[in-house]
Protein backbone atom coordinates (compact mmCIF):
# COMPACT_ATOMS: atom_id res chain seq x y z
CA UNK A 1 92.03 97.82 107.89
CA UNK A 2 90.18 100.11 105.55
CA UNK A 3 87.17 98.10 103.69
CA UNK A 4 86.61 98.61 99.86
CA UNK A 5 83.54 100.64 100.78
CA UNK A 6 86.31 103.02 102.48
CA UNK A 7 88.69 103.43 99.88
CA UNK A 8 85.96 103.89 97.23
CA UNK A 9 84.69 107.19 99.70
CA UNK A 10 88.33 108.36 99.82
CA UNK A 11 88.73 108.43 95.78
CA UNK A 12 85.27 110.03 95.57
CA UNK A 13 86.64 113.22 97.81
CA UNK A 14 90.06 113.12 95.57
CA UNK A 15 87.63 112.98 92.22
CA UNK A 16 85.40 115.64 93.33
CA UNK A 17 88.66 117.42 94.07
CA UNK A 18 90.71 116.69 91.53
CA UNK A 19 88.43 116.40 88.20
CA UNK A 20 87.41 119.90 87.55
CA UNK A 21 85.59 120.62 84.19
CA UNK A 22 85.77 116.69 83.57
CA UNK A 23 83.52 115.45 85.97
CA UNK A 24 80.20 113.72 85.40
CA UNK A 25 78.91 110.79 86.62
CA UNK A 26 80.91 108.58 84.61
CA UNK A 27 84.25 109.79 85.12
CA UNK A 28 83.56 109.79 89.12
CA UNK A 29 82.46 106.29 89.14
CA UNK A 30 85.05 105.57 86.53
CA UNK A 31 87.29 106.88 89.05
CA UNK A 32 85.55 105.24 92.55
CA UNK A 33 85.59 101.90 90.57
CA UNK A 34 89.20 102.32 89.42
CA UNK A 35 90.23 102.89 93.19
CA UNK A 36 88.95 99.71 94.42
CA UNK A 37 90.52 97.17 92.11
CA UNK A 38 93.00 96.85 94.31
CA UNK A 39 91.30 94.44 96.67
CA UNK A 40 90.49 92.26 93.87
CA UNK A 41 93.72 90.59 94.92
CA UNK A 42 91.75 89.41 97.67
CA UNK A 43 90.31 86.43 95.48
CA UNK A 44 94.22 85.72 94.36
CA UNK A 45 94.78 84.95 97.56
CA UNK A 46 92.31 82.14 97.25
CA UNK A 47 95.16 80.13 95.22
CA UNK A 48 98.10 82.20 96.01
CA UNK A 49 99.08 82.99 99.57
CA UNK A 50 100.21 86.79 100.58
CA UNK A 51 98.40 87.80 97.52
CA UNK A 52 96.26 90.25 99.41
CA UNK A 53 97.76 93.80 99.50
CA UNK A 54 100.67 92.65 97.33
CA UNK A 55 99.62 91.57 94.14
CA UNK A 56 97.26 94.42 93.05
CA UNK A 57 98.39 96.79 96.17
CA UNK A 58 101.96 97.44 94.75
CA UNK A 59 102.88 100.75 93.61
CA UNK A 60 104.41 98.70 90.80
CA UNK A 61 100.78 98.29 88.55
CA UNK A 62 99.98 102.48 89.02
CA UNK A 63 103.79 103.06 87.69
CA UNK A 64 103.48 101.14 84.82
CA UNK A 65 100.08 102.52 83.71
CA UNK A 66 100.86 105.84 84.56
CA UNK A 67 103.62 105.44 81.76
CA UNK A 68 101.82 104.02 79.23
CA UNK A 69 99.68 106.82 79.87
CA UNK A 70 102.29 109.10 79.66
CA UNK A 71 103.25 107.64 76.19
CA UNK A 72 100.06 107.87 75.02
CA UNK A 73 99.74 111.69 75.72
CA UNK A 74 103.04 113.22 75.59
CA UNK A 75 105.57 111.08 73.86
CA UNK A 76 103.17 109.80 70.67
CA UNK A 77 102.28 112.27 68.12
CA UNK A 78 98.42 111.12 68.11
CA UNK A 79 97.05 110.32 71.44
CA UNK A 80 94.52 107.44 71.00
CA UNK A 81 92.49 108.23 74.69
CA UNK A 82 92.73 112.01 73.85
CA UNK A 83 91.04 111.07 69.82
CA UNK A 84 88.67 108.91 71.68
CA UNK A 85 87.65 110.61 74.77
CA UNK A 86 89.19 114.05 74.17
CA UNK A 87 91.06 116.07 76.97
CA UNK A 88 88.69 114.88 80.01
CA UNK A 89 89.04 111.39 78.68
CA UNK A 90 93.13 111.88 79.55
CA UNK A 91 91.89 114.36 83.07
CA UNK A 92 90.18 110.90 84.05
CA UNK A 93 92.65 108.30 83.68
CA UNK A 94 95.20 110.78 85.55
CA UNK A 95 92.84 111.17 88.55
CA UNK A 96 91.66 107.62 88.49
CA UNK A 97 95.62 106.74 89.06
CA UNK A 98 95.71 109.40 91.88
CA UNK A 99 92.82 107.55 93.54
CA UNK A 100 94.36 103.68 92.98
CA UNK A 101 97.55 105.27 95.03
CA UNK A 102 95.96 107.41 97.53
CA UNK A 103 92.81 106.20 98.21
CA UNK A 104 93.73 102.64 98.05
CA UNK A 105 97.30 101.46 97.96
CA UNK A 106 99.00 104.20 100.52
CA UNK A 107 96.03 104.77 102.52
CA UNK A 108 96.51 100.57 103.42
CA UNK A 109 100.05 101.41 103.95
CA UNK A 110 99.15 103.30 106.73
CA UNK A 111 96.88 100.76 108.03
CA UNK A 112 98.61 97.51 108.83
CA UNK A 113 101.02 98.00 106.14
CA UNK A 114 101.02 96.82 102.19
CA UNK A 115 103.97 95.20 99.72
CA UNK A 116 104.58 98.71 98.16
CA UNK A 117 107.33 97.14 95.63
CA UNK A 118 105.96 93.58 94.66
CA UNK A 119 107.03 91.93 92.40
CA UNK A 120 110.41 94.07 92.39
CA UNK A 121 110.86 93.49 96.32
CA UNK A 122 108.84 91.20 98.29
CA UNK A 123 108.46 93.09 101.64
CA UNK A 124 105.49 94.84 103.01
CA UNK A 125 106.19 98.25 104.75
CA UNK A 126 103.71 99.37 107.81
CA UNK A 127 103.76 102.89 107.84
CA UNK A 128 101.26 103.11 110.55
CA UNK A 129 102.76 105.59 112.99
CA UNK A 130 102.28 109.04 114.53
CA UNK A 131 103.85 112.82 114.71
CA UNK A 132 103.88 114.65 117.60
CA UNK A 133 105.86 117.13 119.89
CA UNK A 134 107.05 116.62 123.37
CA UNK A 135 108.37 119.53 125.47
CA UNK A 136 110.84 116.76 126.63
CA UNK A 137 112.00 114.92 123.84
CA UNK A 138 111.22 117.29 120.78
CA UNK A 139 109.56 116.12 117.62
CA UNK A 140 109.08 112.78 116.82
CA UNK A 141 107.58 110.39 114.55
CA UNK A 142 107.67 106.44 114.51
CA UNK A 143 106.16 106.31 110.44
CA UNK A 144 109.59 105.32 109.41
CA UNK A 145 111.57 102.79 111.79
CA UNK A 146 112.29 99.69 112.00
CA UNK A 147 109.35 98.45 112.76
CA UNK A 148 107.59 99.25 108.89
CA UNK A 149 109.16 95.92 107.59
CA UNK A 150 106.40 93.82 108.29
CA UNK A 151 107.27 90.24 106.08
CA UNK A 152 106.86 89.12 102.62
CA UNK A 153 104.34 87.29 100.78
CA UNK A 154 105.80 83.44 102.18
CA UNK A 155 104.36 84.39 106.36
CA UNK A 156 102.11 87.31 105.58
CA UNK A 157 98.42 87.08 105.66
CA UNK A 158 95.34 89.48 106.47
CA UNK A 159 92.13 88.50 106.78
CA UNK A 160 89.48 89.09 104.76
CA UNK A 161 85.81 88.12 105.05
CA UNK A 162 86.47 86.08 101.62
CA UNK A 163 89.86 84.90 103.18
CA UNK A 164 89.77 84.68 106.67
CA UNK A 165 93.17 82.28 107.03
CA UNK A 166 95.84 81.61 104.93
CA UNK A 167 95.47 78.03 103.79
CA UNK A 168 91.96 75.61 104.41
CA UNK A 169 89.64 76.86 106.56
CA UNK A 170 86.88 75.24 108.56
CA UNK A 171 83.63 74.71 107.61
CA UNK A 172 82.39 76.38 110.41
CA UNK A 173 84.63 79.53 109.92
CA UNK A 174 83.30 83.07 110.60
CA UNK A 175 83.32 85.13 108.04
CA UNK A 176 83.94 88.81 108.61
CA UNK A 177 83.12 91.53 106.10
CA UNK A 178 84.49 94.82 107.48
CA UNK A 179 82.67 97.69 106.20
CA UNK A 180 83.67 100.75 108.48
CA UNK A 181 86.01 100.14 111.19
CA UNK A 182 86.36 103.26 113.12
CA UNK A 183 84.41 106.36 113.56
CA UNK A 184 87.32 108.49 112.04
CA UNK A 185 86.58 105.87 108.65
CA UNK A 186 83.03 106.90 109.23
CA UNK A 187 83.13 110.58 108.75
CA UNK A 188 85.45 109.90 105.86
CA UNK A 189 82.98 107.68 104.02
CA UNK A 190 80.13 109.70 104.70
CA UNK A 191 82.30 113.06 103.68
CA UNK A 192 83.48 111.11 100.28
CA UNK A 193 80.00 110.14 99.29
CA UNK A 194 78.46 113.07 100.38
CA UNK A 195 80.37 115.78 98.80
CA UNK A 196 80.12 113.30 95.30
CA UNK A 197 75.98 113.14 96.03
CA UNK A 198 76.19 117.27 96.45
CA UNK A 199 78.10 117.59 93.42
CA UNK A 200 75.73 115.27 91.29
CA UNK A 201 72.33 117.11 92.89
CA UNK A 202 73.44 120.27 91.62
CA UNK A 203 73.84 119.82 88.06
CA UNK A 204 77.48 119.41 87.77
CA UNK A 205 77.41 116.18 85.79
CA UNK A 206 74.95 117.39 83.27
């Protein structure tokens, strides 16, 4: 599965992408921190089993803010992040969503799978899959089947280096701490980090 260190590169590319005339250093770490508090859930799951990639994973938390956001902006007459932190203050928040949901929760669903709808529904969909086209059997994918219902939070576990196994562990346990799993996770986290260092060492954040 992707490791924190992962996600944050992802958000870091959408960021760069993404924040136009509000970027500086602040609102890119602002929005590289934001997209890794999802795997704080991995502590929850100390006391409460299937936490991970539920709890803070769910598309639920992003929805919610992202409303309150949009009532601060749009609906109320007076905008209390816009008086405080002016237009990029409100460009920020926006983008920092954009990188909890891309970078984070839906790039897990693609790897392994997350509980997209918890606490709503308690079911964690695996979109890991793949599109291609056969000259014999046409196009085809296998993101959506039945095989993207994965469990729910009662037989669901993934390890973590903090977590390894749902319930008491061992004293002798290994402990894991995945930081890049792949070489395809590589070139991402070096292209997320590099293209933020570029845009920092020419000025941009001044």
């Amino acid at each position: 599965m992707p490791s924190t260190l992962v996600h944050i590169a992802v958000a870091g590319l959408l960021g760069v992408a993404l924040l136009g005339d509000a970027f500086d250093r602040r609102a890119i770490l602002s929005v590289m921190t934001i997209a890794a508090v999802p795997d704080l859930d991995t502590l929850l799951g100390l006391w409460l089993p299937g936490a991970h990639r539920a709890y803070l994973h769910t598309l639920v938390l992003p929805a919610a803010l992202g409303v309150v956001l949009w009532w601060d902006v749009v609906v109320r007459s007076e905008s209390t992040l816009r008086r405080r932190w002016g237009d990029a203050g409100v460009r920020v928040a926006w983008v920092s969503l954009v990188g909890m949901v891309f970078a984070h929760s839906l790039y897990d669903g693609v790897v392994n799978g997350v509980n997209l709808l918890w606490p709503i529904q308690d079911r964690f969909y695996d979109f890991s899959g793949e599109l291609l086209y056969s000259t014999q059997r046409g196009l085809l994918q296998s993101f959506v089947d039945p095989g993207m219902f994965e469990g729910t939070t009662a037989n669901t576990h993934y390890y973590t280096g903090v977590d390894p196994t749902r319930g008491a562990e061992p004293e002798n346990v290994e402990r894991i701490f995945h930081l890049i799993q792949s070489g395809e996770r590589l070139l991402l986290t070096l292209a997320g980090f590099g293209v933020v260092a570029v845009r920092l060492w020419r000025g941009d954040a001044e």
